[in-house]
Protein backbone atom coordinates (compact mmCIF):
# COMPACT_ATOMS: atom_id res chain seq x y z
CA UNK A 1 0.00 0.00 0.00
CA UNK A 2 3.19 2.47 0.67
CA UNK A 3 5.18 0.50 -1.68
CA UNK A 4 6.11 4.18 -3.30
CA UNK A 5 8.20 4.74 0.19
CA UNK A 6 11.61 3.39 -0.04
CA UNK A 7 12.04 0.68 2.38
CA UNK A 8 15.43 3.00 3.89
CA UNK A 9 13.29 5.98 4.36
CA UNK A 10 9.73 3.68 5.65
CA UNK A 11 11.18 4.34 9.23
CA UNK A 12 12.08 7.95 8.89
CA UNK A 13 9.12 9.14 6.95
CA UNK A 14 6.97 7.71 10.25
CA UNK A 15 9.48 9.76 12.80
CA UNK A 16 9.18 13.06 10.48
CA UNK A 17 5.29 12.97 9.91
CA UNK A 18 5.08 12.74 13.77
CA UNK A 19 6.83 15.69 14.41
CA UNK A 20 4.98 17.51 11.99
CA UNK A 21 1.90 16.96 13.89
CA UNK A 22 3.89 17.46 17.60
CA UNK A 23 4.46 20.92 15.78
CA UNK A 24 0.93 21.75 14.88
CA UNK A 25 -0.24 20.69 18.74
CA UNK A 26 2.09 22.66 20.15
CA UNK A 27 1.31 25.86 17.55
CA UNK A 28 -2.42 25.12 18.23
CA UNK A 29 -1.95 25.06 21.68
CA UNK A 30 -0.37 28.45 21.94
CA UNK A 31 -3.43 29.93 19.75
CA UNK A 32 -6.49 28.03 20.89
CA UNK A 33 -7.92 26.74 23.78
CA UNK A 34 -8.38 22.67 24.60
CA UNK A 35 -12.06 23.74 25.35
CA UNK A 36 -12.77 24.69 22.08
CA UNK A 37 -15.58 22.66 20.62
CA UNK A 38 -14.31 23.21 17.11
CA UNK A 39 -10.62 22.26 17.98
CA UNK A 40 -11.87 19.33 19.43
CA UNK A 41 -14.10 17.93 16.52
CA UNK A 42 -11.48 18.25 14.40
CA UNK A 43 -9.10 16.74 16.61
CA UNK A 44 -11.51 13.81 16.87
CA UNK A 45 -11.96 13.76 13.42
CA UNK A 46 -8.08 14.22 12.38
CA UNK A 47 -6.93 11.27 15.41
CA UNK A 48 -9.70 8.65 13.76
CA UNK A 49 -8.29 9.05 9.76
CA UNK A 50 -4.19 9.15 11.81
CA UNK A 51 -5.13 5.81 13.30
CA UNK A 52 -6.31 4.19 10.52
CA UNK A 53 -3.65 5.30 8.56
CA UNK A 54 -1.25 4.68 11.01
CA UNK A 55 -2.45 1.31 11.72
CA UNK A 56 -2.17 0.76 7.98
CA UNK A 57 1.27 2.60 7.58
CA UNK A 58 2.99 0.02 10.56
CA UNK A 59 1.24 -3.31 10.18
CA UNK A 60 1.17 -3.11 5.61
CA UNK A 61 5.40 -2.48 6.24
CA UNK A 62 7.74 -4.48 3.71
CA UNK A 63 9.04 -7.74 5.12
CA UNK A 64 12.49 -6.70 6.06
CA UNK A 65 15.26 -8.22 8.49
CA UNK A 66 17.37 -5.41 7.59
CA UNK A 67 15.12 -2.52 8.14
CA UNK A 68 12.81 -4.14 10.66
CA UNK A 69 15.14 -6.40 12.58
CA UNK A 70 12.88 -9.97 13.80
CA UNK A 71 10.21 -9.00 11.22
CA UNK A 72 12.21 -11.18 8.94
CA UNK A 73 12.93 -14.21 11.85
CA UNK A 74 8.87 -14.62 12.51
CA UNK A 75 8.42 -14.38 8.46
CA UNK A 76 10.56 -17.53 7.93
CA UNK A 77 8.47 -18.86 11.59
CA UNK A 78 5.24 -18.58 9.41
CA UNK A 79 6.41 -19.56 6.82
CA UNK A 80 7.65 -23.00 7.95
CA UNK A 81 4.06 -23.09 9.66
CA UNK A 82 2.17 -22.40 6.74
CA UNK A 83 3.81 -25.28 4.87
CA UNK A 84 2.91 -27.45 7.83
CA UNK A 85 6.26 -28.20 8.93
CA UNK A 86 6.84 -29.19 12.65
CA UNK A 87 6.69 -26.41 15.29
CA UNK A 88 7.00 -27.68 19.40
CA UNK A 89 5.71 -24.40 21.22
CA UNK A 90 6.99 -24.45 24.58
CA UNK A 91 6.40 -20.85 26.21
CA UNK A 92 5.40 -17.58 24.85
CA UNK A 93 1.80 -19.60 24.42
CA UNK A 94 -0.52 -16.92 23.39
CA UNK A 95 1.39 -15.70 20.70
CA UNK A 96 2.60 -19.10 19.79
CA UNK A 97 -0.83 -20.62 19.28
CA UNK A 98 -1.96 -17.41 17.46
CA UNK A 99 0.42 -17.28 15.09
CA UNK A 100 -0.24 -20.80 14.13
CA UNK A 101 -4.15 -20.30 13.51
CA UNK A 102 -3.04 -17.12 11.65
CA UNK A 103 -0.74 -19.20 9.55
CA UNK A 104 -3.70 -21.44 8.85
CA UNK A 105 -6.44 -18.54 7.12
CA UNK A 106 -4.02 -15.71 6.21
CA UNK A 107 -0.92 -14.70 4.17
CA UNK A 108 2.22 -13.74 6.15
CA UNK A 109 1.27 -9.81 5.37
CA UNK A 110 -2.21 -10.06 6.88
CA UNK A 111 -0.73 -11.53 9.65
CA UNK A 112 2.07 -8.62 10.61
CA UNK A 113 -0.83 -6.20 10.24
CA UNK A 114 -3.19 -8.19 12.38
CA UNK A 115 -0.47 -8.09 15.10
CA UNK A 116 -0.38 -4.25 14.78
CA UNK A 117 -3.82 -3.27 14.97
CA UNK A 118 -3.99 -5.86 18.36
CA UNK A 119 -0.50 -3.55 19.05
CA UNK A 120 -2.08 -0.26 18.73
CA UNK A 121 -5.90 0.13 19.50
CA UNK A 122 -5.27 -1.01 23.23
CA UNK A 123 -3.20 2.48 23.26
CA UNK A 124 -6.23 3.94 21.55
CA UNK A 125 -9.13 2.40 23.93
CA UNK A 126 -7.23 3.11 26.82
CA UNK A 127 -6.45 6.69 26.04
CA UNK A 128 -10.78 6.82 24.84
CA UNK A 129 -11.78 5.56 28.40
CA UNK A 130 -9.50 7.73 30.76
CA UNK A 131 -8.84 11.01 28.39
CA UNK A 132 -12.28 10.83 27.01
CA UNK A 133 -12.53 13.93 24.09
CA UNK A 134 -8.92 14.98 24.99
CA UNK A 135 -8.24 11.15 23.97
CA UNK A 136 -5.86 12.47 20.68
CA UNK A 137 -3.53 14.34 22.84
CA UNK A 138 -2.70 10.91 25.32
CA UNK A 139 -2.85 8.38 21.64
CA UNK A 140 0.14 10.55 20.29
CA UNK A 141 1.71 10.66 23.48
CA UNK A 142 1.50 6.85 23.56
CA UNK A 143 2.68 6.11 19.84
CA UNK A 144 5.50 8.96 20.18
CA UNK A 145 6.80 7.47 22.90
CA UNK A 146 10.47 6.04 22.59
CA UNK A 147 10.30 2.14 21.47
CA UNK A 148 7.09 2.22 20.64
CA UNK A 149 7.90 2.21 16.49
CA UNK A 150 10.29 -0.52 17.66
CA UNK A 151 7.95 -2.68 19.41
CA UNK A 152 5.50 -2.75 16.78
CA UNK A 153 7.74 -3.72 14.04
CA UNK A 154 10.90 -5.71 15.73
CA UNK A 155 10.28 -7.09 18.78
CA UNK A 156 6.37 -7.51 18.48
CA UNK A 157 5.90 -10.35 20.55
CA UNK A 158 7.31 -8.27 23.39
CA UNK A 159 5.33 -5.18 22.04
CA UNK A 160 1.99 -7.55 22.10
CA UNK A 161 2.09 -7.84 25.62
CA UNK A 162 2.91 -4.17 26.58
CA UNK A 163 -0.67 -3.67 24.93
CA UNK A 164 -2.29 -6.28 26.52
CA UNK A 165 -1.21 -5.08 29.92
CA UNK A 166 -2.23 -1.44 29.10
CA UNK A 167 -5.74 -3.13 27.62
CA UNK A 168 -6.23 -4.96 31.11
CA UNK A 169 -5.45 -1.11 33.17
CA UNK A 170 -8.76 -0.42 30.92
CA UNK A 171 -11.10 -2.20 33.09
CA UNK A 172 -9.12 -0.71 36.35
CA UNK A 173 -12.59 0.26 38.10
CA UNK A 174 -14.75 -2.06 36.81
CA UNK A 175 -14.46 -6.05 35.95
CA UNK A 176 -10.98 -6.52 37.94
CA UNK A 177 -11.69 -10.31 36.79
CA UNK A 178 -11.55 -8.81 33.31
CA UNK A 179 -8.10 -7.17 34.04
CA UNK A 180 -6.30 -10.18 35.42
CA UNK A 181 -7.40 -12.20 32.98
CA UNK A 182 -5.96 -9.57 30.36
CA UNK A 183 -2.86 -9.83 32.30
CA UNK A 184 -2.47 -13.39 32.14
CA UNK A 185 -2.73 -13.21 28.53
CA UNK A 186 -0.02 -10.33 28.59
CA UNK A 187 2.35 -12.73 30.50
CA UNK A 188 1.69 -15.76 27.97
CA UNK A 189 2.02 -13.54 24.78
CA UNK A 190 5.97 -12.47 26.28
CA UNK A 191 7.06 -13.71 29.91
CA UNK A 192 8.83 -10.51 30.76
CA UNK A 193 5.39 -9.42 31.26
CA UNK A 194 5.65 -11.15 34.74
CA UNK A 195 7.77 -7.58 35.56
CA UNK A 196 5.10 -5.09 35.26
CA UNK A 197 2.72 -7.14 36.54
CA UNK A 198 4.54 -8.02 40.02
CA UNK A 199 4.87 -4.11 39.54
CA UNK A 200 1.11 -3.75 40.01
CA UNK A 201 0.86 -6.27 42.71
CA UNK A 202 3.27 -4.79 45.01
CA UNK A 203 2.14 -1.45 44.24
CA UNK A 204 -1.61 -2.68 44.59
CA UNK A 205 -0.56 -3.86 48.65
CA UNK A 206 1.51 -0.61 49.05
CA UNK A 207 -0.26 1.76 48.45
CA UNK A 208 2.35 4.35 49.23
CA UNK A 209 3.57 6.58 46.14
CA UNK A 210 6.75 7.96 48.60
CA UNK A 211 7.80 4.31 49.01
CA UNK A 212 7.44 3.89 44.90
CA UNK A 213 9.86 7.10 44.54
CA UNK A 214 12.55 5.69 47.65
CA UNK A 215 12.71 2.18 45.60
CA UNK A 216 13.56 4.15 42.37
CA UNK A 217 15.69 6.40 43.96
CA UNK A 218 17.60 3.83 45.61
CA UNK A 219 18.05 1.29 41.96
CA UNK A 220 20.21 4.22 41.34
CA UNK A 221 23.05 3.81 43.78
CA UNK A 222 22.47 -0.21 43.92
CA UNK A 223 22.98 -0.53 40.25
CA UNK A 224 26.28 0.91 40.23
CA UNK A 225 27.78 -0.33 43.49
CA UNK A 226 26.29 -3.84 42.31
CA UNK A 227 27.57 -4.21 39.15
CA UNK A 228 26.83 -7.31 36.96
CA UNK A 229 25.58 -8.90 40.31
CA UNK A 230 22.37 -7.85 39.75
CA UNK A 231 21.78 -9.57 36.52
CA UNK A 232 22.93 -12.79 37.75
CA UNK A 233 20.97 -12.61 40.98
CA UNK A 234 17.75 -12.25 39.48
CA UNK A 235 18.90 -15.29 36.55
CA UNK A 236 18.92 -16.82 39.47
CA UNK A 237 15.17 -16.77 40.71
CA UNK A 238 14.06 -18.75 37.67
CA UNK A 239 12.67 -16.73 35.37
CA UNK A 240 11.85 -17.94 32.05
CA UNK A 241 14.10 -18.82 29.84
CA UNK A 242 13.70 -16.07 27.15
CA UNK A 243 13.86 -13.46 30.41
CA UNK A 244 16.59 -15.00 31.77
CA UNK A 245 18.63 -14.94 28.38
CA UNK A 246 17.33 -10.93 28.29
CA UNK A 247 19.72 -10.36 31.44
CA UNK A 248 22.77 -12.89 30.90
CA UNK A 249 22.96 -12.88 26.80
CA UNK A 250 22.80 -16.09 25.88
CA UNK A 251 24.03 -17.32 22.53
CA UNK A 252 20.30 -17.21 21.05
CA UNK A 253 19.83 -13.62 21.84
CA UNK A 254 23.34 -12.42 19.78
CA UNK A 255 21.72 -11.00 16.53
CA UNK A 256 19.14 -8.75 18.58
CA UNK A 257 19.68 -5.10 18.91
CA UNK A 258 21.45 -4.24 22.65
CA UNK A 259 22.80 -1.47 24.42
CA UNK A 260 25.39 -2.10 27.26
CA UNK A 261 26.72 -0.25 30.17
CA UNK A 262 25.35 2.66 32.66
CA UNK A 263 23.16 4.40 30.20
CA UNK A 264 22.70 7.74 32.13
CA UNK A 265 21.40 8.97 29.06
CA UNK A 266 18.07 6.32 29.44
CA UNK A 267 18.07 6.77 33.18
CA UNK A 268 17.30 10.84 32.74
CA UNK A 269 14.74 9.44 30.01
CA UNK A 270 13.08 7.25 32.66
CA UNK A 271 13.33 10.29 35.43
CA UNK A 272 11.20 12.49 33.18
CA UNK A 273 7.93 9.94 34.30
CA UNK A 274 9.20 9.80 38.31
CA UNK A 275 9.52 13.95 38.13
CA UNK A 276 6.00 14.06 36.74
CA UNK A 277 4.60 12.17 38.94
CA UNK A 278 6.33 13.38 41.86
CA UNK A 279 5.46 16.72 40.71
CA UNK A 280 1.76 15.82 40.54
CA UNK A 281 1.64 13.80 43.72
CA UNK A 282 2.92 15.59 46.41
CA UNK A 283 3.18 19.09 44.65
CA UNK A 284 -0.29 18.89 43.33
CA UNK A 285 -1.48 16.37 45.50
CA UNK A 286 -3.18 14.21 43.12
CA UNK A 287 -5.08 11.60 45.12
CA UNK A 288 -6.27 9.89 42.11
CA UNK A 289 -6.05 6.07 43.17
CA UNK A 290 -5.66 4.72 39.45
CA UNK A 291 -2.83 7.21 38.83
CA UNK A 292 -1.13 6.60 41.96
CA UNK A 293 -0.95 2.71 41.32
CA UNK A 294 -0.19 3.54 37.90
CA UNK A 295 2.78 5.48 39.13
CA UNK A 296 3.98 3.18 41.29
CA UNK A 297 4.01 0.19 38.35
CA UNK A 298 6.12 2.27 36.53
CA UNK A 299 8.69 3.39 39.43
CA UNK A 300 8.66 -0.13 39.95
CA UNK A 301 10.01 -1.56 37.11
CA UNK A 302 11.98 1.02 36.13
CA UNK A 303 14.23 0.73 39.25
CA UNK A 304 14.13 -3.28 38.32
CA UNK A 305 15.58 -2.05 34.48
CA UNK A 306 18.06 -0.04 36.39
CA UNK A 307 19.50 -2.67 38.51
CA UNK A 308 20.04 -4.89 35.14
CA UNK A 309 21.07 -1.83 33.19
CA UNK A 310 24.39 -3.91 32.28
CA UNK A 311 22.60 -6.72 30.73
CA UNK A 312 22.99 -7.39 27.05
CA UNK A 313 19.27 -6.94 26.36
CA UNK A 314 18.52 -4.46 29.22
CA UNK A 315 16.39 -2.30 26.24
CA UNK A 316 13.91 -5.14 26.51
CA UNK A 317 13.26 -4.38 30.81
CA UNK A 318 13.39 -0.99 30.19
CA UNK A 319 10.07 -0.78 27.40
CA UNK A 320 8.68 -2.90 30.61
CA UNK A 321 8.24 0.53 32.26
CA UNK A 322 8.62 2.96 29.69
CA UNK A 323 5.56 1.93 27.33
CA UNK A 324 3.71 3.37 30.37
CA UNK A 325 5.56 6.55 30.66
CA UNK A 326 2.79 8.53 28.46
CA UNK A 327 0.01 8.09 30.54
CA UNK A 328 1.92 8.95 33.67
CA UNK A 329 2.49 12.30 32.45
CA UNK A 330 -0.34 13.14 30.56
CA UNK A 331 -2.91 11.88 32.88
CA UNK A 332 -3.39 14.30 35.74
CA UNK A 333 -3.44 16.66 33.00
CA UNK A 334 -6.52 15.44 30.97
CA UNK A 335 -8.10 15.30 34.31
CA UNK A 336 -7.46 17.82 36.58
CA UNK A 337 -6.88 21.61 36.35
CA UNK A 338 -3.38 22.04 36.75
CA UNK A 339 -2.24 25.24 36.29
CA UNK A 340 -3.66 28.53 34.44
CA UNK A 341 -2.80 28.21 30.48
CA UNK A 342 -2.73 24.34 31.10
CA UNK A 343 -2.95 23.39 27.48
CA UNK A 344 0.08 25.59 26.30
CA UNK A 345 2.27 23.99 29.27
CA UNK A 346 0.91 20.75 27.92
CA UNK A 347 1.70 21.21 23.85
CA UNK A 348 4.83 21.96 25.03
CA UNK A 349 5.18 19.49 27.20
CA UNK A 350 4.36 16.84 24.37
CA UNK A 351 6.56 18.54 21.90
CA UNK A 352 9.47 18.18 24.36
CA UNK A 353 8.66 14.20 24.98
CA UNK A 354 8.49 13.65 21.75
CA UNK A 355 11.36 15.49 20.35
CA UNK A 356 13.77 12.98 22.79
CA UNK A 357 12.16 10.06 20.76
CA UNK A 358 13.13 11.66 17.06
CA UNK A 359 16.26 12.87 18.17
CA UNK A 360 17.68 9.53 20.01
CA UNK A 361 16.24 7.90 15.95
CA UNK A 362 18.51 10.41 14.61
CA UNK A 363 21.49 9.91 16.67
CA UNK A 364 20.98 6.10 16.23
């Protein structure tokens, strides 16, 4: 369908056309108010044609190893099922299983586009239910976050379950069976999954957003006195073995994308989600019980990406957290009055999270 891109630009032409429209929020915020009925019709109107074009843009892609990393490994995986060869699935069930019906009624391309509209309309229901008509402003901030171009086209099985996670959050304060069943299905589409959601269980009992912002805090300062002992400690509690070959890089694991060493640069990333909701917590004193658990989810697991910051695939923890970095900041915004001009202070807001996604594309 965008077979007039070049396949070395595909990626590039994505990052570009969402600054363009990071631009025109944060000129339109300076000029108009968020109130306005007719800025928010056509906002409505404008987000519905981006998603469906984005949806189509992402999951129609060229089949590409070079250009789109594992794309290419689960082509030749569907491939081999379509022709019926023999395929033991031993973890990762969800996914697994799906990809074999898939393989069964559809064409490889149907398939990677499938995936993405199951990767990207979670992001959209979720930012429907709690943003309501601001819901554009909270879908960008989602798909503009850092990774999330990444998850949808290279590691999507990983991607999958970040969506499936933020789909469960979606019935928060109503059908809690609903949720945890979501999450169970987050955990069997990728079993790093298991991260956030111990995130929400701890943060569920403590219900403390001071102790979320201590445990960060503190990852700091036990990362780098701890060294590499982190990664083998928690190797050592038996996670699964695609997790556990995340944090020791096993010979499997070689060809994927991986950043090594104390990435300060990542860390002051992470801190611009603790900072906002520090600042909205105890400055603002948001007592909004969703927010503060979401909060402490993603404190949570960010401080567990910290402490295996050295590992070969540490990229892989850290989307654990940071796919939920968007709401965390926008949230208290959509939904409480803030500050005087709150819509200017939030364009630029989004124009400055989203400029740290196209610039780290560049620099990469």
């Amino acid at each position: 369908m965008f077979d007039f891109i070049p396949l070395s630009s595909y990626t590039t032409v994505y990052y570009v056309v969402m600054l363009i429209i990071a631009l025109l929020i944060l000129v339109h915020a300076q000029a108009f108010d968020v109130r306005d009925v007719g800025s928010l019709a056509f906002f409505n109107t404008f987000g519905i044609i981006f998603l469906i074009v984005f949806i189509l843009y992402i999951g129609l892609r060229p089949i590409s190893g070079r250009y789109f990393g594992d794309m290419a490994t689960y082509a030749t995986g569907y491939s081999l099922m379509q022709r019926g060869g023999g395929v033991q699935i031993e973890k990762d069930f969800v996914f697994n299983y799906f990809m074999w019906l898939c393989a069964r009624i559809m064409p490889v391309k149907y398939f990677f586009l499938l995936i993405d509209v199951l990767y990207i309309l979670p992001c959209y229901w979720f930012s429907k239910i709690y943003f309501k008509r601001y819901w554009f402003f909270a879908f960008f901030m989602f798909i503009g976050s850092f990774s999330f171009w990444t998850y949808g086209t290279n590691g999507i099985r990983n991607g999958l379950g970040t969506s499936l996670f933020i789909l469960g959050l979606c019935f928060y304060n109503q059908k809690k069976w609903v949720m945890y069943a979501i999450f169970a299905l987050s955990y069997f589409m990728h079993s790093s999954l298991v991260i956030p959601i111990a995130a929400f269980i701890v943060s569920g009992i403590y219900k403390n957003p001071r102790i979320y912002l201590y445990i960060w805090l503190a990852a700091i300062p036990l990362s780098l006195a701890g060294g590499g002992f982190w990664e083998g400690f928690f190797s050592r509690l038996g996670f699964e073995e695609r997790t556990k070959g995340y944090l020791t890089g096993g010979e499997e694991f070689q060809d994927q994308f991986s950043q090594t060493g104390f990435r300060w640069d990542f860390v002051l990333y992470s801190a611009f989600g603790i900072v906002a909701g520090w600042y909205f917590i105890f400055k603002k004193h948001i007592t909004d019980r969703f927010y503060i658990h979401l909060f402490g989810i993603y404190c949570i697991a960010n401080a567990f990406w910290i402490l295996v910051i050295r590992a070969a695939f540490s990229n892989r923890f850290a989307y654990l957290s940071w796919f939920l970095m968007a709401p965390v900041i926008a949230y208290p915004m959509f939904r409480y009055k803030i500050w005087n001009d709150q819509y200017k202070i939030f364009g630029f807001i989004l124009f400055v999270y989203y400029m740290f996604t196209f610039l780290m594309y560049f620099k990469s």
